[in-house]
Protein backbone atom coordinates (compact mmCIF):
# COMPACT_ATOMS: atom_id res chain seq x y z
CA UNK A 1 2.13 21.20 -31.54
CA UNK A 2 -0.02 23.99 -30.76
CA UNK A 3 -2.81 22.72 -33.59
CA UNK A 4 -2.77 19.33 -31.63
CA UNK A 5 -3.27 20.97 -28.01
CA UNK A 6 -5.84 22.69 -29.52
CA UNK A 7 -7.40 20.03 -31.26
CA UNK A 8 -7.14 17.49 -27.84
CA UNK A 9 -8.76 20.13 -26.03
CA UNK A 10 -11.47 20.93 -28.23
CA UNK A 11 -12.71 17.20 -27.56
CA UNK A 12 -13.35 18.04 -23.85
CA UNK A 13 -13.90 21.99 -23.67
CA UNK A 14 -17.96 21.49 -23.40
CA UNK A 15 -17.61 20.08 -19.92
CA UNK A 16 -16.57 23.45 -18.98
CA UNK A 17 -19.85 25.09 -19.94
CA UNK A 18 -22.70 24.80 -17.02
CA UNK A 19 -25.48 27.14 -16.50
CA UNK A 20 -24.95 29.48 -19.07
CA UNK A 21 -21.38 30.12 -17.96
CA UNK A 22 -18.55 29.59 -19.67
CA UNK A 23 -14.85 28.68 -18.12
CA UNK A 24 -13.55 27.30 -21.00
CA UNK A 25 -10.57 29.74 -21.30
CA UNK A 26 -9.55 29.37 -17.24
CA UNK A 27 -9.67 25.41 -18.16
CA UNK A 28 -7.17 25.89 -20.95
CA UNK A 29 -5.13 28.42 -19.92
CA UNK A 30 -4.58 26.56 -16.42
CA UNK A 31 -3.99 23.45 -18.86
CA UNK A 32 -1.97 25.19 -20.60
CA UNK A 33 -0.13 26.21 -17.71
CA UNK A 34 -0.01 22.51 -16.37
CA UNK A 35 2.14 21.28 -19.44
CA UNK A 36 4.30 24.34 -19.31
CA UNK A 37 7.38 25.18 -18.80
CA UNK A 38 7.93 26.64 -15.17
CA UNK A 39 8.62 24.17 -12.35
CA UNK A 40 6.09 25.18 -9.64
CA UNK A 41 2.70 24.71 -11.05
CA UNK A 42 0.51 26.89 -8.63
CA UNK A 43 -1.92 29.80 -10.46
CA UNK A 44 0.38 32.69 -9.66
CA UNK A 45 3.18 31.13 -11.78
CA UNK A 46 0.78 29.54 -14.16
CA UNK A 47 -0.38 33.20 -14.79
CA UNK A 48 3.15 34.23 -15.41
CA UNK A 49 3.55 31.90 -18.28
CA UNK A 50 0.87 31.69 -20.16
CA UNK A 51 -0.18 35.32 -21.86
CA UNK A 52 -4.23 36.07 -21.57
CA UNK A 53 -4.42 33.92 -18.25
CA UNK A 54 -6.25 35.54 -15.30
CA UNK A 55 -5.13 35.02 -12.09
CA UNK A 56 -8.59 35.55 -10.38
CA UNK A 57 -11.16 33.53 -13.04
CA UNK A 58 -8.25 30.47 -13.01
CA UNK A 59 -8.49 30.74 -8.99
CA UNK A 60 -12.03 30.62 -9.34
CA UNK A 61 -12.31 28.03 -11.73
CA UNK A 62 -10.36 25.70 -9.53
CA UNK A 63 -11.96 26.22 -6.07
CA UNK A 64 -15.63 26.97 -6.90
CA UNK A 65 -16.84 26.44 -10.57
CA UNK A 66 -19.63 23.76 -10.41
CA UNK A 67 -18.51 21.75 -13.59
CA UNK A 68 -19.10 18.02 -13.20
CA UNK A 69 -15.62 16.09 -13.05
CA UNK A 70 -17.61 12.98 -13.39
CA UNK A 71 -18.94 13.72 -16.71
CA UNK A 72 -14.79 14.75 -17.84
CA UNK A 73 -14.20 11.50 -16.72
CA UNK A 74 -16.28 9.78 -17.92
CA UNK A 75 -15.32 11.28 -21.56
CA UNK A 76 -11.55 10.41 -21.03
CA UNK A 77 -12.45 6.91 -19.83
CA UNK A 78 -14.08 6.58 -23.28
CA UNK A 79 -11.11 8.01 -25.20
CA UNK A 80 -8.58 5.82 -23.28
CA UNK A 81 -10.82 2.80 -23.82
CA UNK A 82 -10.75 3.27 -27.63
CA UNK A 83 -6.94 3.89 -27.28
CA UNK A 84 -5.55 1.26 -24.98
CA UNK A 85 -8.47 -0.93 -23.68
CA UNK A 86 -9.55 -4.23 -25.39
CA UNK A 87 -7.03 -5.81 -25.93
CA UNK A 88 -5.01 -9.14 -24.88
CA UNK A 89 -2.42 -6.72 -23.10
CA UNK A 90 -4.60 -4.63 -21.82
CA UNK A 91 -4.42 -3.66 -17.90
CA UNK A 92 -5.95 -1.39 -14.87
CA UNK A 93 -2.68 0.03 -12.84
CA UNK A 94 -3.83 0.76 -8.94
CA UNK A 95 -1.03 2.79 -7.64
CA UNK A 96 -0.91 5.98 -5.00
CA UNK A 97 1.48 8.95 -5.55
CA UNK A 98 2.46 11.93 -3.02
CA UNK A 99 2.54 15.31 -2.80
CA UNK A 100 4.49 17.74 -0.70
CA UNK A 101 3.05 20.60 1.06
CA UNK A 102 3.61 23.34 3.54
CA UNK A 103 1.20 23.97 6.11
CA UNK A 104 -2.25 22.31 6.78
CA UNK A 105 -4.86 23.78 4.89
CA UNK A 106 -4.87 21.19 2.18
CA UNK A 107 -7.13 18.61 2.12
CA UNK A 108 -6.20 15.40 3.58
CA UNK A 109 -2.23 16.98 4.31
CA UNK A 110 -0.85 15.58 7.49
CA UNK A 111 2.72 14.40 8.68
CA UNK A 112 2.59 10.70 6.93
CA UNK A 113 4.75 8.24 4.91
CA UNK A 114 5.26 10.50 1.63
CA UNK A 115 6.57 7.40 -0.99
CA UNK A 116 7.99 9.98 -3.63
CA UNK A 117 10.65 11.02 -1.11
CA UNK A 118 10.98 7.53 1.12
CA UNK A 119 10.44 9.13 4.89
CA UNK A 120 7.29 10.81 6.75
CA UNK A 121 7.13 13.67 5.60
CA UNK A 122 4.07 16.61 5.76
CA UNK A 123 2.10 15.60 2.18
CA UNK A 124 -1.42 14.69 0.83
CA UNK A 125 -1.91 11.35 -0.86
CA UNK A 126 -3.76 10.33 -3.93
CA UNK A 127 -4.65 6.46 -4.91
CA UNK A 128 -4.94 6.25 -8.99
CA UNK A 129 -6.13 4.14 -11.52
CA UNK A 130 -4.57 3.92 -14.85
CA UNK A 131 -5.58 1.85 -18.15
CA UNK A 132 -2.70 0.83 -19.76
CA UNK A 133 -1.48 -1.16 -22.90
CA UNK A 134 2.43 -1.60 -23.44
CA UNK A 135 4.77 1.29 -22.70
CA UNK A 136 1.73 3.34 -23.11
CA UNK A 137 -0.75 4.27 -19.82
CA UNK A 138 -3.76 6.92 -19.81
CA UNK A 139 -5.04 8.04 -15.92
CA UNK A 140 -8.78 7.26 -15.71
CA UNK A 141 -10.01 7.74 -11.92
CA UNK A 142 -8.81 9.18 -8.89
CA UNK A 143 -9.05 9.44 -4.98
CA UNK A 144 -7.74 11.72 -2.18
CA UNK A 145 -6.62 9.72 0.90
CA UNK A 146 -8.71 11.22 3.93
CA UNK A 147 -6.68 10.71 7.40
CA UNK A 148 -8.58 9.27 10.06
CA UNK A 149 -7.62 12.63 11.51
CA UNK A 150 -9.28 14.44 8.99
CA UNK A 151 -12.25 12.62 8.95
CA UNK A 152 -13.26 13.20 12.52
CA UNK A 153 -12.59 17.04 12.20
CA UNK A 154 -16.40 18.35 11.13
CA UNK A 155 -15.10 22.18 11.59
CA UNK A 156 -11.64 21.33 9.36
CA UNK A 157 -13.58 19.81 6.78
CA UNK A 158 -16.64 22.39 6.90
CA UNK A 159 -13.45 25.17 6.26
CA UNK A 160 -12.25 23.54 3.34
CA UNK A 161 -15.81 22.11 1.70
CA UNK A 162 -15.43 18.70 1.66
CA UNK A 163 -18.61 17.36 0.91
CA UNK A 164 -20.39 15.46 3.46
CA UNK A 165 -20.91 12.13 1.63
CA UNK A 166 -16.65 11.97 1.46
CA UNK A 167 -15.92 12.76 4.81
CA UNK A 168 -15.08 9.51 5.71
CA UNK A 169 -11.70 7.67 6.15
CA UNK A 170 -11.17 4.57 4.21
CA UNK A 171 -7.73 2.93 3.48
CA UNK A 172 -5.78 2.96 0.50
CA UNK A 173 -7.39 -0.35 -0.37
CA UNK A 174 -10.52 0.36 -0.44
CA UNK A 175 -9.91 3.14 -2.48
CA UNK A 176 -8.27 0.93 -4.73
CA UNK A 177 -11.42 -1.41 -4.69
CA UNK A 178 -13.77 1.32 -5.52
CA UNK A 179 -11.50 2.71 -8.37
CA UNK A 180 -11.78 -0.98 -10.11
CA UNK A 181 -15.53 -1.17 -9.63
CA UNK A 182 -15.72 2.18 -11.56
CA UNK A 183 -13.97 1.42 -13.80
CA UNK A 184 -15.77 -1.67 -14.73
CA UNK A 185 -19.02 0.57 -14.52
CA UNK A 186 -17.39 2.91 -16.75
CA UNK A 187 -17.36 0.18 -19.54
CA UNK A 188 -13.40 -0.36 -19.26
CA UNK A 189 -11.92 -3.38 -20.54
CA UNK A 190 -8.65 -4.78 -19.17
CA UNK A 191 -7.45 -8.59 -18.76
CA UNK A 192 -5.48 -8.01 -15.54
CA UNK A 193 -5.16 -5.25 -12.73
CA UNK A 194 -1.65 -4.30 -11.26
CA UNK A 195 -0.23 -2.94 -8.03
CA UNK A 196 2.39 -2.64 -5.91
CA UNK A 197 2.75 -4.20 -2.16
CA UNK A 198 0.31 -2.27 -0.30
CA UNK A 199 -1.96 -3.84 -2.24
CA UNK A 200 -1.03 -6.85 -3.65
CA UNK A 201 -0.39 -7.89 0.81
CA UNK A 202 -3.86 -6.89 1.23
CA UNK A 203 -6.27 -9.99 1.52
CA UNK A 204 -9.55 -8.03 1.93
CA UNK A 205 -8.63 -6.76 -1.04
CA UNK A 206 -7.26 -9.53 -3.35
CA UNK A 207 -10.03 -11.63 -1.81
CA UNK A 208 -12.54 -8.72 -2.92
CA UNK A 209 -11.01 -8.61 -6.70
CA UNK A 210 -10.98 -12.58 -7.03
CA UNK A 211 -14.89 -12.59 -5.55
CA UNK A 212 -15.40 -10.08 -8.75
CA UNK A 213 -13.86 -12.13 -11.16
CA UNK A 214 -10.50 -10.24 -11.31
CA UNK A 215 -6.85 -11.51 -12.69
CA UNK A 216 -4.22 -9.69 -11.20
CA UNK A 217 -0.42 -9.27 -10.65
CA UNK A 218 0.53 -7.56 -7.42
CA UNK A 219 3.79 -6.99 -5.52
CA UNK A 220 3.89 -9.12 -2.30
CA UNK A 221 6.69 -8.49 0.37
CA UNK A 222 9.78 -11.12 0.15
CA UNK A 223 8.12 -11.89 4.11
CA UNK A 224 4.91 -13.18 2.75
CA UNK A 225 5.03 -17.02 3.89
CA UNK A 226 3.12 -19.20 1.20
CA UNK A 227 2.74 -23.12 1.01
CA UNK A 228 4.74 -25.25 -1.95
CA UNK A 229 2.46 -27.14 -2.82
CA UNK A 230 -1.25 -28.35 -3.06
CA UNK A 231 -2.95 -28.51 0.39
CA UNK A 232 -4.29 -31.64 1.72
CA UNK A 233 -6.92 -30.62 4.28
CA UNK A 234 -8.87 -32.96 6.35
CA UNK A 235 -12.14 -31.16 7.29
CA UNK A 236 -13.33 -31.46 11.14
CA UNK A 237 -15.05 -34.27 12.13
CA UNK A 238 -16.77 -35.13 15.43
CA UNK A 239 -14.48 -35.16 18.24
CA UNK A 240 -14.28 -38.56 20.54
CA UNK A 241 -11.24 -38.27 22.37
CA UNK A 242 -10.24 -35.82 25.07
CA UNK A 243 -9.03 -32.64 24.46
CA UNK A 244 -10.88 -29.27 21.91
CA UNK A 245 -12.04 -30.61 18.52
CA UNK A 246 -10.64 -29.30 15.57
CA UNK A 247 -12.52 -26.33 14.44
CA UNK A 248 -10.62 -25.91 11.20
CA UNK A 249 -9.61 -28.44 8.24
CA UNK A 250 -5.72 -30.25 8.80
CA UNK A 251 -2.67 -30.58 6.91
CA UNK A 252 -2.38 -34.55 5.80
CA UNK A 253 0.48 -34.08 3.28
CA UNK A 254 4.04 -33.28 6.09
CA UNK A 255 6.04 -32.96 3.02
CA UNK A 256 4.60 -29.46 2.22
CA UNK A 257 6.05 -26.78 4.08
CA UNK A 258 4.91 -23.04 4.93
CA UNK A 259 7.77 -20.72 3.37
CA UNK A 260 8.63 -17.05 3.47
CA UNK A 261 9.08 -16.41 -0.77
CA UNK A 262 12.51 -14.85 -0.15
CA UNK A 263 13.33 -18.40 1.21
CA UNK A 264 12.14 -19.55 -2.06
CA UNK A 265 13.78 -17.83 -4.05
CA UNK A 266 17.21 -18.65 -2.77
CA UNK A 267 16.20 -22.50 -3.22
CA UNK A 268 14.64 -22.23 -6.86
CA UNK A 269 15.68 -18.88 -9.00
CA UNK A 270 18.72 -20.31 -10.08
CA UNK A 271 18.16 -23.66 -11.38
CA UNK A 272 14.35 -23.01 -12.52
CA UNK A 273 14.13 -19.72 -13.69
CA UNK A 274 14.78 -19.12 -17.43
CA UNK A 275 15.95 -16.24 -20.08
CA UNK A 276 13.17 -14.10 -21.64
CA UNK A 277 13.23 -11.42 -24.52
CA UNK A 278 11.31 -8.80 -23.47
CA UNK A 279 11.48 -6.25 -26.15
CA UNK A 280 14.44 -4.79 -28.62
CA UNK A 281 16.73 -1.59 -27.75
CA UNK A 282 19.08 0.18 -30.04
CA UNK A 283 21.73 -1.38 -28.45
CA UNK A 284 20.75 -5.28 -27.66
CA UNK A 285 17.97 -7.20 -27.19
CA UNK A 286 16.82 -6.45 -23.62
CA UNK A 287 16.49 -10.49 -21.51
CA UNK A 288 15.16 -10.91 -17.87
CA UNK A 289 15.61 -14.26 -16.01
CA UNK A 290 12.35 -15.27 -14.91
CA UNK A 291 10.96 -17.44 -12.23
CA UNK A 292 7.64 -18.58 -11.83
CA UNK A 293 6.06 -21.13 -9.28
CA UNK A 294 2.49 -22.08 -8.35
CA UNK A 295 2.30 -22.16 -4.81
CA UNK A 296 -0.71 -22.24 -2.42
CA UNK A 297 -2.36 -19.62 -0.27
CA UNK A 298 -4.47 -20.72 3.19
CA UNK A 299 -3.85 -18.43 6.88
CA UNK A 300 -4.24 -21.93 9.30
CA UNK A 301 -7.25 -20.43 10.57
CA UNK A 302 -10.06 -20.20 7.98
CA UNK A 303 -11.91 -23.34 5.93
CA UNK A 304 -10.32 -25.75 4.18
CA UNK A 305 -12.13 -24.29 1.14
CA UNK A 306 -10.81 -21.19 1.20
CA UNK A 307 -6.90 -22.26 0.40
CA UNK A 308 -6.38 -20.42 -3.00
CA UNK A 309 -3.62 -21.38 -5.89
CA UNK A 310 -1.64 -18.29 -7.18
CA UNK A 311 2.00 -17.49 -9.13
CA UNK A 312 4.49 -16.61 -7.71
CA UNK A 313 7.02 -14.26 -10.08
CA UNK A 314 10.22 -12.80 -9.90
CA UNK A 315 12.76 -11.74 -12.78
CA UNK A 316 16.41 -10.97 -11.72
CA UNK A 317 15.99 -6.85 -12.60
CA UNK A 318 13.76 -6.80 -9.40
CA UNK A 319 15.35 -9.32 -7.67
CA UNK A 320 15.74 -7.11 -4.57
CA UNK A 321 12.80 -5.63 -4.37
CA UNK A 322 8.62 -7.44 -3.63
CA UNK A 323 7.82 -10.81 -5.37
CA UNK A 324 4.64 -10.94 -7.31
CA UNK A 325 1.54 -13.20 -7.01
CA UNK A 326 -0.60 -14.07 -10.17
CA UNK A 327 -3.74 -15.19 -9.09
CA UNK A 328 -5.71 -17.91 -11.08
């Protein structure tokens, strides 16, 4: 085991290496320390457990080396590329994770929903990308969550050197956007992106992903209200009678109706959905009951061009929990 750390680490130790210096021991000892064995993973404990570690060059190495991340990442993008990307079953995975914290030096830590724990809670929060192939996944890009808060504090941000260019809130979304477009810049290649509900019931952003090309599979609330079937829209036309003319296209078709998906799903998953194998276990073959219906996206208020056709999915193991939209 230690011959393969050694080896893995090997592959990325030159990024450590910058104007003649060299922090290549603080990176793997802190590393090191990382995929150890004691719970809390702050320096003072990581020093504790791994022998040769300094306290003071690993606290250094963290807050002010002047490595290049970018260039790191950039490597592992094109190690988990080789590994899990290109092929049929290949996807980006947008998803955010929490982390708890005392106090409020931290960057971006405020009183705000923490997701690992289910409440508000005082936390900083991270939006992540992950290329992923099967049961296997590989993180390739990050983003800190800035609070609006945080952003409009020049003197908090000044104390803990955030650089200018990122002092600037933007929503989980966005993040997520920017994390795909990297990642497409960074020569990864996926069939489909995934995420949960806060992004799968954003439309700037599924609008955004489908302008760029994008398949994806995204958690919707069961409250989402979608049409049944195909739109017919009558476009405006030039208004004779009395009364406002219609600035927007018309439903023709009355037999189509505008649904929550929870609604749905009480009317279809039982007689439509059907038994699939997923995978083998050691003790049975492991089956979902899936559903899947096209149904038909349009808000009542934009162009009768911009109705869209996704999927909706749902397999009785998440049956509870938010529906999924495919998006053609």
């Amino acid at each position: 085991m230690a011959g393969r750390f050694v080896e893995f680490y090997n592959v990325f130790a030159h990024h450590f290496q910058y104007w003649g210096k060299d922090s290549t021991h603080h990176a793997r000892n802190y590393l090191s320390g990382l995929l150890g064995t004691v719970r809390r993973k702050n320096i003072g404990r990581i020093e504790e457990d791994v022998a040769e570690s300094n306290y003071q060059g690993m606290q250094q190495f963290i807050s002010d080396s002047p490595w290049d991340h970018h260039g790191l990442l950039d490597a592992i993008n094109y190690h988990a590329e080789g590994m899990l990307g290109s092929h049929r079953d290949s996807a980006l995975y947008l998803d955010e994770t929490s982390f708890l914290k005392k106090g409020h030096a931290s960057v971006g830590v405020k009183r705000q929903y923490c997701g690992r724990i289910g409440k508000i809670e005082n936390c900083q929060i991270g939006v992540f990308a992950c290329l992923g192939r099967a049961e296997r996944a590989q993180l390739v890009d990050y983003r800190l969550f800035l609070p609006e808060d945080w952003a409009d504090d020049p003197e908090r941000c000044n104390k803990v050197k955030i650089p200018e260019n990122h002092r600037v809130h933007r929503t989980k979304a966005e993040l997520a956007l920017e994390l795909v477009t990297k990642a497409r810049v960074r020569g990864l290649n996926y069939q489909w992106i995934g995420g949960d509900a806060i992004y799968g019931t954003n439309s700037e952003l599924t609008e955004a992903l489908e302008d760029m090309g994008e398949i994806f599979l995204m958690d919707v609330t069961s409250a989402v209200k979608v049409w049944d079937q195909d739109l017919q829209l009558e476009l405006p036309s030039k208004h004779a009678g009395k009364g406002r003319p219609y600035s927007i296209g018309q439903v023709t078709n009355p037999e189509v109706r505008h649904r929550n998906v929870a609604e749905l799903t009480r009317e279809y998953f039982e007689t439509e959905s059907r038994q699939v194998k997923l995978r083998s276990t050691s003790k049975a073959p492991l089956v979902y009951r899936v559903w899947v219906k096209e149904v038909w996206l349009w808000d009542k208020t934009s162009a009768s061009s911009d109705k869209k056709r996704a999927y909706l999915l749902l397999n009785n193991v998440h049956a509870k929990s938010p529906f999924s939209y495919c998006f053609d």
